[in-house]
N, C-alpha and C. Protein backbone atom coordinates (compact mmCIF):
# COMPACT_ATOMS: atom_id res chain seq x y z
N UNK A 1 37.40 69.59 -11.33
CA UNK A 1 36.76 68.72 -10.36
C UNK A 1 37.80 67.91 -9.59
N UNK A 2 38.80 67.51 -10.11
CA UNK A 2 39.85 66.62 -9.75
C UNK A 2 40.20 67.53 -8.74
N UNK A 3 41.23 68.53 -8.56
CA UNK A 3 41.67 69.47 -7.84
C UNK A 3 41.03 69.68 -6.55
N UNK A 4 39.06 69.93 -6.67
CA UNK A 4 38.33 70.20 -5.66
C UNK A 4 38.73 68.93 -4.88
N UNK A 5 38.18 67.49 -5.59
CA UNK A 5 38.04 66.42 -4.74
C UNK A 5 39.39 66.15 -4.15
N UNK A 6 40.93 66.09 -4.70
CA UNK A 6 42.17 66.05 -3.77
C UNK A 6 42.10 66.92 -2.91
N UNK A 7 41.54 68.19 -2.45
CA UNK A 7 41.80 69.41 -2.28
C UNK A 7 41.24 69.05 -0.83
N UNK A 8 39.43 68.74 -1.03
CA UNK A 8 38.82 68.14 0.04
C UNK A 8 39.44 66.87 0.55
N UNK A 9 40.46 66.14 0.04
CA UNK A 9 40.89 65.08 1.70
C UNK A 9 42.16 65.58 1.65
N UNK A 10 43.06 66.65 2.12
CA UNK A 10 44.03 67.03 2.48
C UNK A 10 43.67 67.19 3.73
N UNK A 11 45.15 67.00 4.44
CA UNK A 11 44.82 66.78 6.00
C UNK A 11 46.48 67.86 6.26
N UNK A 12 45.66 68.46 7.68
CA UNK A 12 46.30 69.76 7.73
C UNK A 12 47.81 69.31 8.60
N UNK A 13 47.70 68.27 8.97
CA UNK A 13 49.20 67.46 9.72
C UNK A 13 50.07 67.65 8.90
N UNK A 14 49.98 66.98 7.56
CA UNK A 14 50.74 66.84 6.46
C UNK A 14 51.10 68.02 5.48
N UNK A 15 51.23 69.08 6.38
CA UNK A 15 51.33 70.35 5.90
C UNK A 15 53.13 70.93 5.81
N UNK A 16 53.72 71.41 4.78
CA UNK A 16 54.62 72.38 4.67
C UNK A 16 54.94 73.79 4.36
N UNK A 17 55.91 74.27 4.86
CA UNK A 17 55.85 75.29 3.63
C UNK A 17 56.86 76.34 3.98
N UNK A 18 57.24 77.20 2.85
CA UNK A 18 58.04 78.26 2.94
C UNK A 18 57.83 79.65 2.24
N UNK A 19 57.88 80.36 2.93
CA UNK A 19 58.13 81.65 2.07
C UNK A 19 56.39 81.68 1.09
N UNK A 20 55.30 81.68 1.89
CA UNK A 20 54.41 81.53 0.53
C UNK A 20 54.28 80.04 -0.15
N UNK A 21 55.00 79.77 -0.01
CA UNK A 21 54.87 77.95 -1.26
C UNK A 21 54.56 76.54 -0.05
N UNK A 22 53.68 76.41 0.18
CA UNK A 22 53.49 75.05 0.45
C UNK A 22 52.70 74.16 0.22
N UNK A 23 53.10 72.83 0.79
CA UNK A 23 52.76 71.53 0.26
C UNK A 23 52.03 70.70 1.06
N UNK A 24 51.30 69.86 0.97
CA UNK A 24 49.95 69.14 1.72
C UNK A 24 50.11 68.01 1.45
N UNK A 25 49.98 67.04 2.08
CA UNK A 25 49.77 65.63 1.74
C UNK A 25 48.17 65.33 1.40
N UNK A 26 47.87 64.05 0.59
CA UNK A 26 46.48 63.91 0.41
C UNK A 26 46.17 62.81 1.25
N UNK A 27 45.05 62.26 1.82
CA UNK A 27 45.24 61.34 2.42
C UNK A 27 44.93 59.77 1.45
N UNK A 28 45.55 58.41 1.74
CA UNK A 28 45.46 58.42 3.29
C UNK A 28 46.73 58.62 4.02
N UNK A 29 47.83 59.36 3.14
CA UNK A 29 49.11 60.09 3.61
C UNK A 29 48.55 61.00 4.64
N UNK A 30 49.32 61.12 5.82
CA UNK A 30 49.09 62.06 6.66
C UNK A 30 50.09 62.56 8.06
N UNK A 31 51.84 62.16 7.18
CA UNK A 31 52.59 63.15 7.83
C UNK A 31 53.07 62.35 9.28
N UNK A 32 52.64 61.14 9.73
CA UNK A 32 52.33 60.88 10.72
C UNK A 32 53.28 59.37 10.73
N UNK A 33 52.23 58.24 9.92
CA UNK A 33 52.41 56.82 9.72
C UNK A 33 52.31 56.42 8.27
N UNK A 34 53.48 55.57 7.79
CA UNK A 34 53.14 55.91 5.93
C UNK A 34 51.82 54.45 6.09
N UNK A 35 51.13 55.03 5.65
CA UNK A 35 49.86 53.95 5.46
C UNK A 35 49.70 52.27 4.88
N UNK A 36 48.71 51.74 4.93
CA UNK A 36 49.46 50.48 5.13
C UNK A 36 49.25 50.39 3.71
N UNK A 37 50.13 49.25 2.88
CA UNK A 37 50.36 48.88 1.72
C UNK A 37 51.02 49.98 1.00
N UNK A 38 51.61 51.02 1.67
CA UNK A 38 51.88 52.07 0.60
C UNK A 38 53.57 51.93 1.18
N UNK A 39 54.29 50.81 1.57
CA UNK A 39 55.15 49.91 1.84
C UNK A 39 55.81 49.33 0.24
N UNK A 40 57.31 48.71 0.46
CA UNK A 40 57.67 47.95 -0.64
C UNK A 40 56.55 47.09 -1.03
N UNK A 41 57.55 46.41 -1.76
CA UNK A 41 56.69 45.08 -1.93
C UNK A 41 57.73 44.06 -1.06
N UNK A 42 58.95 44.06 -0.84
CA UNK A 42 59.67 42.88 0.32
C UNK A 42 58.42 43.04 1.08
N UNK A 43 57.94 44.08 1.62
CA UNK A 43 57.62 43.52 2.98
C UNK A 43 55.20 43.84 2.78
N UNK A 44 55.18 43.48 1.77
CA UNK A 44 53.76 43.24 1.58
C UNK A 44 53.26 44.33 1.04
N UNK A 45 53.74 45.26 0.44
CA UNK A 45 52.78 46.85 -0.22
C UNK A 45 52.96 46.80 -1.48
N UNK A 46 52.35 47.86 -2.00
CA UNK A 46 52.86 47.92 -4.07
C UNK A 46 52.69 49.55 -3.78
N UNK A 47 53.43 49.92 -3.00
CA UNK A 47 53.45 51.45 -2.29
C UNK A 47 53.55 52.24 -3.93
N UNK A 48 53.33 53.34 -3.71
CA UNK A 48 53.13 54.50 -4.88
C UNK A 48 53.31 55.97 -3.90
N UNK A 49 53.76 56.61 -4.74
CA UNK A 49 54.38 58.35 -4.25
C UNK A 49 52.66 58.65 -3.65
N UNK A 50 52.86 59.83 -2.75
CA UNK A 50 51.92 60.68 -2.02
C UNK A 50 51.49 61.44 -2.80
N UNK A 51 50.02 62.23 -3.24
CA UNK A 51 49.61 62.96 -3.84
C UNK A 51 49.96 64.08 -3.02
N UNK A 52 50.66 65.26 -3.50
CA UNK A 52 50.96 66.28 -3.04
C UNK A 52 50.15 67.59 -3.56
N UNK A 53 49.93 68.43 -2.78
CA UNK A 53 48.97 69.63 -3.30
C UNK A 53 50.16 70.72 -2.86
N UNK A 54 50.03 71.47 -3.96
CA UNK A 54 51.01 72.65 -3.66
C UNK A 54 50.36 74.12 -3.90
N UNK A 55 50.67 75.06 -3.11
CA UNK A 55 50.36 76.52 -3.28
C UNK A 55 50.96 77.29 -3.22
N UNK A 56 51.03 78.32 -3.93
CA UNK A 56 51.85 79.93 -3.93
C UNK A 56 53.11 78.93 -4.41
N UNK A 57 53.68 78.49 -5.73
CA UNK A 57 54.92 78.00 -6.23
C UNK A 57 55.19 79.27 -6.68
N UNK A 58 56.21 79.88 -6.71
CA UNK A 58 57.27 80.81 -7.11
C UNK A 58 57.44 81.32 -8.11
N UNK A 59 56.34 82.23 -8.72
CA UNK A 59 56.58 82.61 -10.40
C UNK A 59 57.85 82.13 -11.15
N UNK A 60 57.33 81.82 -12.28
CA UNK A 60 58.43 81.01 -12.94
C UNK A 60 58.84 79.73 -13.41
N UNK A 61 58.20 78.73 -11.62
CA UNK A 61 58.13 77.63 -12.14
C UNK A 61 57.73 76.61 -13.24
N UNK A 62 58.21 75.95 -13.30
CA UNK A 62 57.82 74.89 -14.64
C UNK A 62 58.15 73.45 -14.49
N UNK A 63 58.96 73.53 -13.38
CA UNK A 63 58.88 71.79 -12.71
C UNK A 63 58.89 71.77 -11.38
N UNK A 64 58.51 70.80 -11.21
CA UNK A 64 58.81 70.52 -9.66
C UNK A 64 59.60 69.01 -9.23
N UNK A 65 60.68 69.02 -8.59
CA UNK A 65 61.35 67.69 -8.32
C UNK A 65 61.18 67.25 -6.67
N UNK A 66 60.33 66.22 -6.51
CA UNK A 66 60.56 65.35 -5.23
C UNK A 66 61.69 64.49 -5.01
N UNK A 67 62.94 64.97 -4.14
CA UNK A 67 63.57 63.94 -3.59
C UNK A 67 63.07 63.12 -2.40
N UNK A 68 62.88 61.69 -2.52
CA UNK A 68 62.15 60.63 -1.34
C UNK A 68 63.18 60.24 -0.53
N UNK A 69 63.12 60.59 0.50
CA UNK A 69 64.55 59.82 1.77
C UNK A 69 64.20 59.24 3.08
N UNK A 70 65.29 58.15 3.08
CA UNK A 70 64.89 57.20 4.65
C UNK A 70 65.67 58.60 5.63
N UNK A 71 65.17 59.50 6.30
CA UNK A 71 65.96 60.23 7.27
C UNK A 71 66.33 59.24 8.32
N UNK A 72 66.05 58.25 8.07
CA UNK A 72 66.85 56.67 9.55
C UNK A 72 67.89 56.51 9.45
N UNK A 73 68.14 56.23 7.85
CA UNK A 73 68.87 55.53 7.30
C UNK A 73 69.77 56.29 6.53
N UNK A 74 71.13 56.86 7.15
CA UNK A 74 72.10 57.74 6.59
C UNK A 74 72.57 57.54 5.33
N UNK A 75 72.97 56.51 4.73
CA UNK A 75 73.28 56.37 2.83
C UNK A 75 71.71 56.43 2.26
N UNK A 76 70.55 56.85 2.20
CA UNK A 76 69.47 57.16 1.75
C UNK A 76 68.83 57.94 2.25
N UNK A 77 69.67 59.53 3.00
CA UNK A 77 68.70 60.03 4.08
C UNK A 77 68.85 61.39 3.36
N UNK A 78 69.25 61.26 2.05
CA UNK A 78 69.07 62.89 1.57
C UNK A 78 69.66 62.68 0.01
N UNK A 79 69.02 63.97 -0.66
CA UNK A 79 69.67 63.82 -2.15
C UNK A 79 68.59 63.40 -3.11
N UNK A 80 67.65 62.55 -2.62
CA UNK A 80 66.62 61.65 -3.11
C UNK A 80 67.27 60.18 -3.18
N UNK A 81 68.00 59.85 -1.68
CA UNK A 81 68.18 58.47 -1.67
C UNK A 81 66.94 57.24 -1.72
N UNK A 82 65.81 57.47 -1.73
CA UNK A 82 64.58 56.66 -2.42
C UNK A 82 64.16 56.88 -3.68
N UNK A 83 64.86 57.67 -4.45
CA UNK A 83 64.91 58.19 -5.89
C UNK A 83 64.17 59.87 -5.63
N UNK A 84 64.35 60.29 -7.12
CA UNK A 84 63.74 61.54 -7.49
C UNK A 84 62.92 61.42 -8.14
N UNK A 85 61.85 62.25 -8.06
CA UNK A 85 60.52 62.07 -9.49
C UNK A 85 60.20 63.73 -9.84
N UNK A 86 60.39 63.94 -11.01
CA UNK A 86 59.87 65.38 -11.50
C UNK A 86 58.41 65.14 -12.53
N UNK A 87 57.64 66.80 -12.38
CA UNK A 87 56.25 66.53 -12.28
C UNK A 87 56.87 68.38 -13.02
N UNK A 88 55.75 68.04 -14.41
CA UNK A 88 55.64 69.71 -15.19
C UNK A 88 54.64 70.40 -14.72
N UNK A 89 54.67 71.43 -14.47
CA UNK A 89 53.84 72.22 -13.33
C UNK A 89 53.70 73.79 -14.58
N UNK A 90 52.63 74.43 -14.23
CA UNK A 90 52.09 75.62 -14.63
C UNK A 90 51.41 76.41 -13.29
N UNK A 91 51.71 77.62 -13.33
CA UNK A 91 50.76 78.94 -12.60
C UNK A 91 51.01 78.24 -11.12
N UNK A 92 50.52 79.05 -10.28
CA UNK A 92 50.78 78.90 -8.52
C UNK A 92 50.73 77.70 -7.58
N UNK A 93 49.27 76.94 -8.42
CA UNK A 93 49.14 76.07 -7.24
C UNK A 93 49.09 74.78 -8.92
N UNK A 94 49.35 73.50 -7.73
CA UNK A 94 49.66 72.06 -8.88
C UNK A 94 49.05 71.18 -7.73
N UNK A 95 48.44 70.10 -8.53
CA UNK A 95 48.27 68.79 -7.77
C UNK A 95 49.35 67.59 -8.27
N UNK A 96 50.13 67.26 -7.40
CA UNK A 96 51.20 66.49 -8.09
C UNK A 96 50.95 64.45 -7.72
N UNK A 97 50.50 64.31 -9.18
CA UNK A 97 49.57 62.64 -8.83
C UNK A 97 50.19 61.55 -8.25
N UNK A 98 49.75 61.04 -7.53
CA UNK A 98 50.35 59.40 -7.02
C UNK A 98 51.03 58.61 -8.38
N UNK A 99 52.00 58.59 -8.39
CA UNK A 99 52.76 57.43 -9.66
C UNK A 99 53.13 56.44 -8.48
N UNK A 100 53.68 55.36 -9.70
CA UNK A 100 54.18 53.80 -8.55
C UNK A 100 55.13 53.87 -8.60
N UNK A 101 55.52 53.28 -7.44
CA UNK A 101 56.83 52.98 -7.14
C UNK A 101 57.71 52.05 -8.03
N UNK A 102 58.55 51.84 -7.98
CA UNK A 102 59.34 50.85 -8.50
C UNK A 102 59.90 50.82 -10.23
N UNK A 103 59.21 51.86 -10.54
CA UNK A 103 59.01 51.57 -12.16
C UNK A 103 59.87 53.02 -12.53
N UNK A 104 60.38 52.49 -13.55
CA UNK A 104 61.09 53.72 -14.82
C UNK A 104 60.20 54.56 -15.72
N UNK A 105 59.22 53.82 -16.18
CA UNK A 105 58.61 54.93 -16.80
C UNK A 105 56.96 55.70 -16.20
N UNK A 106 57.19 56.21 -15.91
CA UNK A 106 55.21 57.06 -15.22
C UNK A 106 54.56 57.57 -16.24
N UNK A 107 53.25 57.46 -15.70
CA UNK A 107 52.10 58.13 -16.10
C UNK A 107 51.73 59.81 -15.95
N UNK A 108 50.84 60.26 -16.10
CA UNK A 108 50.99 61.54 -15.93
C UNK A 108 52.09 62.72 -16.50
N UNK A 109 53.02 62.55 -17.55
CA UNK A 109 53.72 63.36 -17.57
C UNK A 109 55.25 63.54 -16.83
N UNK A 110 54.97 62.53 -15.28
CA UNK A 110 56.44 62.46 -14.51
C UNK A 110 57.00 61.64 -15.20
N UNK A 111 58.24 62.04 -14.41
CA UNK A 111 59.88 61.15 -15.14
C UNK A 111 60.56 60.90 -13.77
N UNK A 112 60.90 59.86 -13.81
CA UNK A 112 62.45 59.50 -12.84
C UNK A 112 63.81 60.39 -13.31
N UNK A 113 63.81 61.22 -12.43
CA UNK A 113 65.06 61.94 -12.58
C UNK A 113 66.30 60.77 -12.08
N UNK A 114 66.40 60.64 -10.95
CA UNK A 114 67.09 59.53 -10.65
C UNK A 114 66.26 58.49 -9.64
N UNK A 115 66.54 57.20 -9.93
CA UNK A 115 66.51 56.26 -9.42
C UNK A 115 66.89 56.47 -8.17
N UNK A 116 65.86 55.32 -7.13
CA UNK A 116 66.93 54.92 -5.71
C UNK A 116 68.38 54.49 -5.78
N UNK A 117 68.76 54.86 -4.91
CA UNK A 117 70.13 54.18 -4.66
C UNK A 117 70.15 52.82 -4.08
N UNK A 118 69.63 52.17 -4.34
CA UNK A 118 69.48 50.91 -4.06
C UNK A 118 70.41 49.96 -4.45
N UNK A 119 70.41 49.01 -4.35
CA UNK A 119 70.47 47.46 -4.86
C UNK A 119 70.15 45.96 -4.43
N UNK A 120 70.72 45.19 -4.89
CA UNK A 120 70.28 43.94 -4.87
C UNK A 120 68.50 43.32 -4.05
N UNK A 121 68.20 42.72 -3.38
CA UNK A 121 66.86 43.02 -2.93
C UNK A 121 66.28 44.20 -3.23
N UNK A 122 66.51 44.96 -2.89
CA UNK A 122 65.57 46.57 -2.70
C UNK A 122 66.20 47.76 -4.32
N UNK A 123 66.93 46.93 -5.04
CA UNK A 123 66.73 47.89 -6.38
C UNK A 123 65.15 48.18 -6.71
N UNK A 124 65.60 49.41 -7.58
CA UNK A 124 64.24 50.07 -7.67
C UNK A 124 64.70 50.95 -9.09
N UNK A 125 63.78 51.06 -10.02
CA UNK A 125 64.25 51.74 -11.17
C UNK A 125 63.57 52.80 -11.28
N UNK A 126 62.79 53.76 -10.08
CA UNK A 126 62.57 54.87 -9.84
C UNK A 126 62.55 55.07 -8.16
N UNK A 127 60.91 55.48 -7.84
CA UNK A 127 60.62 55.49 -6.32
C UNK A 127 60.78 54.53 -5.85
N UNK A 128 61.74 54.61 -4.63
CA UNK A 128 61.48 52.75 -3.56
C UNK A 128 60.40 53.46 -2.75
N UNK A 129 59.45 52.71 -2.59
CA UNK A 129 58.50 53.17 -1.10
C UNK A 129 59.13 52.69 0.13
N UNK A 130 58.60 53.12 1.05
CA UNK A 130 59.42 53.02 2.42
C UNK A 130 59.40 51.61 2.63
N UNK A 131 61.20 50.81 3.23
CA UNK A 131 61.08 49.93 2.77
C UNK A 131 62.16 49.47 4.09
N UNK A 132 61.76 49.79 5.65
CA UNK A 132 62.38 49.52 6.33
C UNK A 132 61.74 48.39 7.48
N UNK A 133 60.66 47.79 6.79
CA UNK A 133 60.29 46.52 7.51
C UNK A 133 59.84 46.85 8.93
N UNK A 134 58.96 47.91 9.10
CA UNK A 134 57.95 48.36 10.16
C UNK A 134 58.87 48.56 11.32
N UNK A 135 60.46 49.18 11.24
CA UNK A 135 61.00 49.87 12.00
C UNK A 135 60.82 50.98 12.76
N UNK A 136 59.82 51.61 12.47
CA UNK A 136 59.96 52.96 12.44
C UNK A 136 60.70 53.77 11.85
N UNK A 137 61.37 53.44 10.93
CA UNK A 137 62.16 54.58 10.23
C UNK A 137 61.13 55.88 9.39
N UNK A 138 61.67 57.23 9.50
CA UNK A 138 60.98 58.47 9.16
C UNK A 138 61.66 58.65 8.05
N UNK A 139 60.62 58.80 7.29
CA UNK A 139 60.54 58.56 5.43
C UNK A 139 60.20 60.85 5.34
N UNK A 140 60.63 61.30 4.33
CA UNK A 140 60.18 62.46 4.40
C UNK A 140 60.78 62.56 2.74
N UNK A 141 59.91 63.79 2.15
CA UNK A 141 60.15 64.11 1.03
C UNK A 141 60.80 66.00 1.02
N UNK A 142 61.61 65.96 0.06
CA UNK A 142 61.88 67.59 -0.35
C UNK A 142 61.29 67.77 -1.70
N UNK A 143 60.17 69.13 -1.71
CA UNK A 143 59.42 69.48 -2.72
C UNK A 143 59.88 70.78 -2.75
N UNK A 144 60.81 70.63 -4.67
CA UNK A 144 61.67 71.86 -5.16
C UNK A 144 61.09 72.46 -6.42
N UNK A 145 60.60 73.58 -6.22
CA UNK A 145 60.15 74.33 -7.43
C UNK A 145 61.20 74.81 -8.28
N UNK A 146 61.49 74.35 -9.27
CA UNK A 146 62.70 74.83 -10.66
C UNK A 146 61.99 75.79 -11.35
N UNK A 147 62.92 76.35 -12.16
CA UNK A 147 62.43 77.25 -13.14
C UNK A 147 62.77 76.77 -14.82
N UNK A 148 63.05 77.14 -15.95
CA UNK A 148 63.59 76.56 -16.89
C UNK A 148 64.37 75.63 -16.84
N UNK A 149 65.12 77.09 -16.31
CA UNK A 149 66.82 76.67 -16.70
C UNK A 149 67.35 75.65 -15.44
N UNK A 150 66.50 75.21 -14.95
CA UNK A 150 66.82 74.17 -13.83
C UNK A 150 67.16 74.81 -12.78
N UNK A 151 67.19 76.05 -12.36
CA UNK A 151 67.49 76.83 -10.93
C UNK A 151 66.34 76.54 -10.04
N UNK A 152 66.79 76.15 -8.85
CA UNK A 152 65.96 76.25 -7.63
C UNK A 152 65.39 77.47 -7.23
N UNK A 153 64.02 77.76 -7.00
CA UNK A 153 63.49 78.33 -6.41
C UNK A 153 62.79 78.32 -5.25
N UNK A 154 62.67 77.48 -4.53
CA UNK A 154 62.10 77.34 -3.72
C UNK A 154 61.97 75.79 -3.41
N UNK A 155 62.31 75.47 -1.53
CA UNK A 155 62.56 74.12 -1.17
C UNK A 155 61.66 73.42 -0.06
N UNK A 156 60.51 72.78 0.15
CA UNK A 156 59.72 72.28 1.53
C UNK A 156 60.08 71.04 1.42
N UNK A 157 60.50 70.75 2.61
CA UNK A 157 60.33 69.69 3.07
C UNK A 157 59.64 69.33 4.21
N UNK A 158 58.85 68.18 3.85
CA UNK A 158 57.24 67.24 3.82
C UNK A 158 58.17 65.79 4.56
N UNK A 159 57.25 65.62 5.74
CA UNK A 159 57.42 64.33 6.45
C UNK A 159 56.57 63.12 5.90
N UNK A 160 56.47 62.14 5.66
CA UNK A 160 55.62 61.66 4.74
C UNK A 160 55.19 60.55 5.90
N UNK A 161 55.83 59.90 6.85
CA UNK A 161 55.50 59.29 7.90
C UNK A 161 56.73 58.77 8.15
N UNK A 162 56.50 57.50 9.42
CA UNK A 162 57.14 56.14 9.79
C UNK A 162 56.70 54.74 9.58
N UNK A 163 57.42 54.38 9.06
CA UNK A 163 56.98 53.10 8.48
C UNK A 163 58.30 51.77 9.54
């Protein structure tokens, strides 16, 4: 039931994909504008990761790692300079859940692979949510299907908005 109901508010803006494997934003993510409160907390949000819907993942898989990046902002614009979050995945398609920002340990099964690169004000001991004070800076995620042994299989990258 869960699956149907994320499934039904995916919005087709917030769409990626490669080779067979792509990824959807749920709303009220939508590829466009990161939504309101889904911001730090400096600047008024208690922001949390995008529910991502994924299809056709790459036989094999068994994780999936989101790197989060300011593409504005060159020392956080790749790598998972807003941190990394990995999510255990089975068979083709995964719904990968909203966790919060800011925190080391998640719900659901994810883990902070690495932390933001942050500090002082804007440390973060996992995801920073977009945290550029209604600049417009373009926030985007890379969604990587692994296999065991930690090999990449497959890479989309997902615009997540401007904030």
């Amino acid at each position: 039931m869960r699956k149907f109901l994320t499934a039904a508010l995916v919005l087709a803006a917030g769409m990626a994909h490669a080779e067979g494997f792509s990824v959807k934003l749920a709303l009220p993510w939508n590829g466009v504008t990161v939504p309101e409160g889904q911001q730090c907390r400096l600047f008024g949000g208690d922001g949390a990761t995008p529910v991502f819907v994924l299809n056709g993942l790459p036989e094999g898989t068994t994780q999936v790692r989101v790197e989060f990046n300011d593409k504005s902002y060159p020392p956080l614009s790749e790598d998972g300079g807003h941190g990394v979050i990995g999510f255990p995945v089975s068979g083709p398609d995964a719904v990968l859940p909203s966790v919060p920002g800011m925190m080391a340990y998640l719900p659901s099964g994810a883990t902070v692979i690495s932390a933001a690169r942050t500090g002082g004000r804007y440390a973060s001991a996992g995801y920073l949510p977009p945290c550029s004070g209604g600049r417009g800076n373009r926030y985007e995620a890379d969604v990587v299907a692994l296999d065991a042994r930690g090999a990449e299989l497959a890479r989309v990258a997902v615009e997540l908005g401007r904030y």
